[in-house]
Protein backbone atom coordinates (compact mmCIF):
# COMPACT_ATOMS: atom_id res chain seq x y z
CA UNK A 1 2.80 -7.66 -177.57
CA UNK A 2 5.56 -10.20 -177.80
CA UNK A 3 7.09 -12.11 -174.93
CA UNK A 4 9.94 -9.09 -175.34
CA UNK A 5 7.84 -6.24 -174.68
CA UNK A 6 6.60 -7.97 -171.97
CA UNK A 7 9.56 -8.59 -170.20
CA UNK A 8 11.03 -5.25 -170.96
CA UNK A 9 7.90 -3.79 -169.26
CA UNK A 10 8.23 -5.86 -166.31
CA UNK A 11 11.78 -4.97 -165.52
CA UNK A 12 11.46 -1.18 -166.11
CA UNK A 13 8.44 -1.74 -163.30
CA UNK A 14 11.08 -3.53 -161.31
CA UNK A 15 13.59 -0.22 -161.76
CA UNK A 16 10.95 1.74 -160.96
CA UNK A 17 9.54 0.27 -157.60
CA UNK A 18 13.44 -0.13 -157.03
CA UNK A 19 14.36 3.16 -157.66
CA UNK A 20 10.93 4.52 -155.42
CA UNK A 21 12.65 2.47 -152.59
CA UNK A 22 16.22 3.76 -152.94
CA UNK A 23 14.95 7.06 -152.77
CA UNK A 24 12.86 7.10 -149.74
CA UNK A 25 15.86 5.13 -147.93
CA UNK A 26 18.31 7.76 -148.99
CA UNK A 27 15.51 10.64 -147.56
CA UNK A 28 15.92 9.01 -144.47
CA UNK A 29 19.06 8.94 -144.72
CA UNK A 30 19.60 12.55 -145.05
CA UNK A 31 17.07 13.25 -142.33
CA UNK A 32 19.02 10.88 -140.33
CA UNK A 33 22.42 12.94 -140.96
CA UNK A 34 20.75 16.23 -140.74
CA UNK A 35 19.54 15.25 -137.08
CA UNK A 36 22.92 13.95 -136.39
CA UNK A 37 24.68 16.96 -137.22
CA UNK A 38 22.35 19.09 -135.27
CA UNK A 39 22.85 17.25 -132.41
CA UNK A 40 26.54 17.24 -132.46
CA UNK A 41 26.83 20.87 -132.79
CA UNK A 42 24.39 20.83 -129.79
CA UNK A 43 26.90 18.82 -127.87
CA UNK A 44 29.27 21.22 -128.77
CA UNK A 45 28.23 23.86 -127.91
CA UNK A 46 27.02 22.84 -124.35
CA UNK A 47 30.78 20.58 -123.93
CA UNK A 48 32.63 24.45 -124.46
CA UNK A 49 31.43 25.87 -121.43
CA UNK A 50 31.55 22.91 -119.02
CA UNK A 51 35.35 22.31 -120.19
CA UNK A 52 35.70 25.71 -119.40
CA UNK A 53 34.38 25.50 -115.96
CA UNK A 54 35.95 21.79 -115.60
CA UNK A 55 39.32 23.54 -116.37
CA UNK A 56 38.94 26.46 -113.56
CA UNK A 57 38.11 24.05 -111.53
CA UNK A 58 40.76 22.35 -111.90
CA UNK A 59 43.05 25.26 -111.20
CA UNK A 60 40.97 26.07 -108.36
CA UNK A 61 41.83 23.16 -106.93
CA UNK A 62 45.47 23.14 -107.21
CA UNK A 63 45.63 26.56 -105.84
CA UNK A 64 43.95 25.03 -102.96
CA UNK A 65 46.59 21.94 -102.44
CA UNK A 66 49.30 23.98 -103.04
CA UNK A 67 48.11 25.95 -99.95
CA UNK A 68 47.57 22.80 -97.73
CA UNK A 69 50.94 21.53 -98.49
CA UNK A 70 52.32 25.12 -97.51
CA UNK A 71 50.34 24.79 -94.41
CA UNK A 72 51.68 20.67 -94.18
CA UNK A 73 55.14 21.89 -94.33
CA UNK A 74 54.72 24.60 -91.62
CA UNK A 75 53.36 22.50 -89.14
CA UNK A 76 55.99 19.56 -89.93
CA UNK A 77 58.10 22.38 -88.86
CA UNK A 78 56.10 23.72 -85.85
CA UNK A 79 55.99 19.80 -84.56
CA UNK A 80 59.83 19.35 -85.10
CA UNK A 81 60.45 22.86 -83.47
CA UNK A 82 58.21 21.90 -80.44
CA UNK A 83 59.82 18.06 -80.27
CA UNK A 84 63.67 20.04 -80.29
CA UNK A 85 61.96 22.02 -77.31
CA UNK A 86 60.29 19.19 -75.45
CA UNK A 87 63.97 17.36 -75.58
CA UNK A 88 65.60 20.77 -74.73
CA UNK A 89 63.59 21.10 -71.58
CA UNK A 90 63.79 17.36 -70.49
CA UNK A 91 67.49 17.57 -70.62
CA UNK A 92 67.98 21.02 -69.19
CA UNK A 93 65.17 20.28 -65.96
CA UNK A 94 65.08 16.32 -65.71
CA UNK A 95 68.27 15.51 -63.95
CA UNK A 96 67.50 17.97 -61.65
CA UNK A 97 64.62 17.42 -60.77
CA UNK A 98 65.32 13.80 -60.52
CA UNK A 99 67.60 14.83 -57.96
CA UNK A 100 65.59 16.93 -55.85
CA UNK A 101 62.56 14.45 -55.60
CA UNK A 102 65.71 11.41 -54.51
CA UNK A 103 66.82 14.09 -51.94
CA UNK A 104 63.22 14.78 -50.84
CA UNK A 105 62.57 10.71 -50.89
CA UNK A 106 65.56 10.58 -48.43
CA UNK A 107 64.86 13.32 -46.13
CA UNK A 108 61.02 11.69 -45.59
CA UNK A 109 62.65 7.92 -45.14
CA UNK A 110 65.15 9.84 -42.18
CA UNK A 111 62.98 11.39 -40.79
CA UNK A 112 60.35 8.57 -40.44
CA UNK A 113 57.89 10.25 -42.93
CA UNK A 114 55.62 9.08 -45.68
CA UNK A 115 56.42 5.83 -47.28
CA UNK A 116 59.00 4.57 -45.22
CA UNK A 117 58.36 1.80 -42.10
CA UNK A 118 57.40 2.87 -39.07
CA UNK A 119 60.23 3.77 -36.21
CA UNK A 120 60.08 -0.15 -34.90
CA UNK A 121 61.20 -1.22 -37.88
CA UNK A 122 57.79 -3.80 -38.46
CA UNK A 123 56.52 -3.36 -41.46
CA UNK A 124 53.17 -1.90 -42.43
CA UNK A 125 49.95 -4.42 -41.95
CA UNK A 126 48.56 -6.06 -44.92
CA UNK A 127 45.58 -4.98 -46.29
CA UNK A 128 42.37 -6.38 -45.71
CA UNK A 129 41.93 -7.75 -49.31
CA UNK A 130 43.89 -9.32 -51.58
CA UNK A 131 42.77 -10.21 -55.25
CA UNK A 132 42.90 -13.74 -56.31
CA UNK A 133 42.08 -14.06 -60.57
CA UNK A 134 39.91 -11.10 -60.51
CA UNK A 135 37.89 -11.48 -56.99
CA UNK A 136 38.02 -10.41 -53.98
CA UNK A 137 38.66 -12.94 -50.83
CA UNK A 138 37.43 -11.88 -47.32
CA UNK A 139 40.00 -11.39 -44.89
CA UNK A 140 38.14 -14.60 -43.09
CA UNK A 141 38.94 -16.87 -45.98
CA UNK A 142 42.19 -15.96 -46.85
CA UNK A 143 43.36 -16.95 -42.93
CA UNK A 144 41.38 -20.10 -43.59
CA UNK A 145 43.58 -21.06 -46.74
CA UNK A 146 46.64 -19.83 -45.10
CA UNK A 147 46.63 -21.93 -42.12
């Protein structure tokens, strides 16, 4: 065998163990996109239904805020009826009433009644306490400091 043979031999061996590898990497390979595409339909078909449900969810949930701002709207109306009310009655019965309560407040001070001084024209005693920066003085004390 000459140094040709040789060498020829040794680099068809070469091929060879480099074919044997490019073969079991492009197995893999195919195992590896074969498990890939399997899984992807997988995802598919399990992703179908839950958009599906994600979806009526979705319009179950705008049904439900287009009912709350129904119900918003009605009770920014009931509140602005009720506030039109409220004013409507304060006007119509507050002057009035006003009036009545200064006629009854005059009628007790001329008669000598309820809040008014007594008939000798003194006023009415002091009590027996007076509050000085959140305590209480004795009615001993506070004749002390006064005098």
């Amino acid at each position: 065998m000459s140094g040709v043979e040789v060498a020829g031999i040794i680099v068809a061996v070469f091929w060879a163990i480099l074919i044997s590898f490019l073969a079991v990497a492009l197995v893999r390979l195919a195992q590896v996109l074969k498990a890939t595409t399997k899984l992807v339909a997988d995802v598919t078909d399990q992703a179908v239904p839950l958009l599906a449900d994600a979806s009526t969810t979705v319009r179950s949930a705008r049904t439900q805020l287009d009912r709350v701002d129904a119900i918003a709207s009605d009770v920014q109306e009931v509140t602005s009826n009720a506030s039109a009310l409220s004013s409507t009655v304060a006007t119509a019965f507050g002057g009035p009433l006003v009036k009545v309560a200064a006629f009854g407040y005059g009628v007790r001070k001329a008669l000598g009644k309820g809040d008014a001084a007594p008939s000798g024209g003194t006023p009415p005693k002091a009590s027996r306490r007076s509050v000085i920066v959140g305590r209480t003085v004795p009615a001993a004390r506070r004749r002390k400091q006064k005098g």
